[in-house]
Protein backbone atom coordinates (compact mmCIF):
# COMPACT_ATOMS: atom_id res chain seq x y z
CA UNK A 1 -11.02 -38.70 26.88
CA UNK A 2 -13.89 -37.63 28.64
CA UNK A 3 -13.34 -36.32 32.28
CA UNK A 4 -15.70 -35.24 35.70
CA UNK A 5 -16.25 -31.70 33.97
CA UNK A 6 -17.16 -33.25 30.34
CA UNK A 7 -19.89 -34.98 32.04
CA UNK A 8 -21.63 -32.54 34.19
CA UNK A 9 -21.72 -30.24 31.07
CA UNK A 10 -23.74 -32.68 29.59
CA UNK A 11 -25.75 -33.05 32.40
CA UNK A 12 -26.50 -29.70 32.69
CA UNK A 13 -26.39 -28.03 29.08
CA UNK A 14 -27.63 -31.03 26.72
CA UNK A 15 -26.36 -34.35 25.55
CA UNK A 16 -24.13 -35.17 22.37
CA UNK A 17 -26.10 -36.30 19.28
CA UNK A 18 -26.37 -39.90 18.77
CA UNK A 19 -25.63 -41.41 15.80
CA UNK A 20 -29.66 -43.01 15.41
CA UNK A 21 -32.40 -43.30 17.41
CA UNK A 22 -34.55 -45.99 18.28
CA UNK A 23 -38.16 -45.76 20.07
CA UNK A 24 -40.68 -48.35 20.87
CA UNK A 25 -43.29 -48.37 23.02
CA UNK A 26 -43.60 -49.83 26.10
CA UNK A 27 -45.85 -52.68 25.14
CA UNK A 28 -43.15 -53.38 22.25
CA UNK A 29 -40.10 -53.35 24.81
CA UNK A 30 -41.91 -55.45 27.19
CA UNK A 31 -42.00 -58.25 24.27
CA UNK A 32 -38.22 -57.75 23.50
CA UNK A 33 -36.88 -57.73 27.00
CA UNK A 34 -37.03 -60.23 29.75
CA UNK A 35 -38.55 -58.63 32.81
CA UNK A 36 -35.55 -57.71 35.02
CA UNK A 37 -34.13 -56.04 31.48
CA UNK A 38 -37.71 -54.28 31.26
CA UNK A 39 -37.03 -52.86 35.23
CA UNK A 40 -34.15 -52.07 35.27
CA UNK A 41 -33.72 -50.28 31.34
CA UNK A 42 -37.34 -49.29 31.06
CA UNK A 43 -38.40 -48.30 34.60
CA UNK A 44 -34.87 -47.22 35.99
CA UNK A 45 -34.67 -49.99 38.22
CA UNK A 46 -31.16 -51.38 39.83
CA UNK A 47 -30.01 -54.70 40.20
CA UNK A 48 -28.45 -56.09 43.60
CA UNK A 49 -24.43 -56.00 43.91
CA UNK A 50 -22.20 -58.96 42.79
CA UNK A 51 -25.85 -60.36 41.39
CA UNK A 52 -25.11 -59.84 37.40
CA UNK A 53 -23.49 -62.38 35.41
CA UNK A 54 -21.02 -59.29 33.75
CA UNK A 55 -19.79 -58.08 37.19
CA UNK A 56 -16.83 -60.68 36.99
CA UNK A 57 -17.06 -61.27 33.54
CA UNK A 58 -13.58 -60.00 32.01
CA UNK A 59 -14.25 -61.63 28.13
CA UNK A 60 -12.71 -59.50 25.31
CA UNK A 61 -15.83 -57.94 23.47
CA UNK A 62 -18.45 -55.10 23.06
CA UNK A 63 -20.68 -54.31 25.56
CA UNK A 64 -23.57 -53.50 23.76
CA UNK A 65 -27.07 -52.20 25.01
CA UNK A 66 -29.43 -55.06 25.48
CA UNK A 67 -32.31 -52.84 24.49
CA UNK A 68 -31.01 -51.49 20.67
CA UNK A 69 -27.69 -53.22 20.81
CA UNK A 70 -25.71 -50.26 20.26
CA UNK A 71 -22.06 -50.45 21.52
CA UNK A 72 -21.96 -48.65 24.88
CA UNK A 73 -18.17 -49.76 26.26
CA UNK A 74 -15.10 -51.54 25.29
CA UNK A 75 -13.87 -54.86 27.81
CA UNK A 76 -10.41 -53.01 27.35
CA UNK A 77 -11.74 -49.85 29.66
CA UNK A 78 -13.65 -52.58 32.08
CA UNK A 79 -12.32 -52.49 36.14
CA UNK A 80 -12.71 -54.44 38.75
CA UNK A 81 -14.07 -51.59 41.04
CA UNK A 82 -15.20 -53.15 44.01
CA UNK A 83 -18.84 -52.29 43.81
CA UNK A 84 -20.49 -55.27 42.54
CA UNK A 85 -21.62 -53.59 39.19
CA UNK A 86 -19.34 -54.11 36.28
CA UNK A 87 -17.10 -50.59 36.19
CA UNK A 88 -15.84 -48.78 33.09
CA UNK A 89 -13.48 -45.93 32.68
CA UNK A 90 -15.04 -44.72 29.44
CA UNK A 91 -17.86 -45.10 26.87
CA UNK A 92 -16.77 -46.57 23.40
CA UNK A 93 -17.74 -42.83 22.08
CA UNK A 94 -18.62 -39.96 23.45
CA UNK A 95 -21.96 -39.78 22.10
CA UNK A 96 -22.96 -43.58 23.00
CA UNK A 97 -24.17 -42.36 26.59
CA UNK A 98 -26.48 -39.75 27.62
CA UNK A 99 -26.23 -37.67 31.01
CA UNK A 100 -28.75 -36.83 33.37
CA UNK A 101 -28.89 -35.06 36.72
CA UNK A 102 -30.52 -37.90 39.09
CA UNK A 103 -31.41 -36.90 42.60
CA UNK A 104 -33.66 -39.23 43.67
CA UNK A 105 -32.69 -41.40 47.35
CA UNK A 106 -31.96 -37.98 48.51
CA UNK A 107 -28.79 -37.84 46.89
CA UNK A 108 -27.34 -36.14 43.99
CA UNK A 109 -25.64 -38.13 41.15
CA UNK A 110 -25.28 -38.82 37.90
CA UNK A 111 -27.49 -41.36 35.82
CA UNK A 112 -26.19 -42.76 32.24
CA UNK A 113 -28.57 -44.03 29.75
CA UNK A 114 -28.26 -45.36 26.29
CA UNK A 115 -27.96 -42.25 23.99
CA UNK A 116 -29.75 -44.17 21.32
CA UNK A 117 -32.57 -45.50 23.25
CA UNK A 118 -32.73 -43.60 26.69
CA UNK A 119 -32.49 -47.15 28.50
CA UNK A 120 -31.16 -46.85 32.23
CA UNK A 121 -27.88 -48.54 32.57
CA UNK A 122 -26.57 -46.79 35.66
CA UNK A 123 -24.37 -44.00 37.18
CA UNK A 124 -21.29 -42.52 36.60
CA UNK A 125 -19.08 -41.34 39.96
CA UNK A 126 -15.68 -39.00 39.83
CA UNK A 127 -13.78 -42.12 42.35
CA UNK A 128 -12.32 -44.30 39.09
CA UNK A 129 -8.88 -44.88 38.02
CA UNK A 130 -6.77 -42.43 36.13
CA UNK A 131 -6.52 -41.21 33.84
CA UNK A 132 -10.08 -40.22 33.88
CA UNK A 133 -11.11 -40.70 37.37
CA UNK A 134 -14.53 -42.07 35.75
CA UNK A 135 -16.23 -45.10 37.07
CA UNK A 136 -19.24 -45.63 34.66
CA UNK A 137 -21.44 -47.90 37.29
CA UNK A 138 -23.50 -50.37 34.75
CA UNK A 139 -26.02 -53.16 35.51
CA UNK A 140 -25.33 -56.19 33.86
CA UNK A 141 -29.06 -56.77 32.88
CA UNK A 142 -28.50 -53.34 30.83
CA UNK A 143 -25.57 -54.90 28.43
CA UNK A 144 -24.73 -57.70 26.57
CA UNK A 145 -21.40 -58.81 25.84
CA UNK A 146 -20.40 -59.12 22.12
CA UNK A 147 -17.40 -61.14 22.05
CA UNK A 148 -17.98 -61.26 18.05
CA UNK A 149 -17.48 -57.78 17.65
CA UNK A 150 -13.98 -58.64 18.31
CA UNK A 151 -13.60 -59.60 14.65
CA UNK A 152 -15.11 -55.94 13.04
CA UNK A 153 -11.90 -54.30 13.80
């Protein structure tokens, strides 16, 4: 389980190897992605709270990056958290998500991108539930949800 500590050390000393990698170029993601997917995964962008259509979505599945469709987290680890993002606890591995000190907005946090792809998905804050204390801060627009995936167990 990964904790507060596991993920500054990422942060700071390098990322866990993903399993693949997938790159495109910007004129290729544009044609795969609508454009508030494009903004928000591409360019970093945030959606507003309570605004995503997986914030109160609580359907058994993978949540998958919309961008490579690599499972990121597991509806079993999803929280209500208040925030009006959709909230994990945990990523479905610990190589599914990269780190990366973000301290733009004059603050200093954590950003959490697709490992495979480097798409923006969100933040990740030490004020979750136990046993972690992780709340992994995702915009929906970032994710699908594979309910199918239910069945590859």
């Amino acid at each position: 389980m990964l904790t507060w500590k596991d993920v500054i050390k990422f942060a700071v000393n390098g990322n866990p190897t993903p399993d693949n990698r997938v790159e495109k170029t910007e004129n290729e993601w544009r044609k795969l992605l609508t454009p508030d997917q494009f903004r928000i995964t591409r360019l970093k962008g945030t959606e507003r709270p309570h605004s995503g259509d997986l914030c109160s979505t609580y359907d058994e599945g993978k949540y998958n990056c919309v961008c490579c469709d690599t499972p990121l987290f597991d509806s079993t680890i999803k929280f209500s958290s208040g925030t009006g993002w959709p909230s994990f606890t945990q990523p479905i591995a610990e190589n599914a998500i990269k780190y990366e000190k973000d301290d733009s907005f004059g603050m200093v946090r954590v950003e959490v991108m697709c490992n495979t792809c480097d798409a923006h998905l969100g933040h990740v804050f030490p004020d979750g539930p136990e046993p972690s204390g992780l709340r992994y801060c995702i915009n929906s627009e970032s994710m699908i949800l594979d309910k199918e995936a239910l069945n590859d167990n």
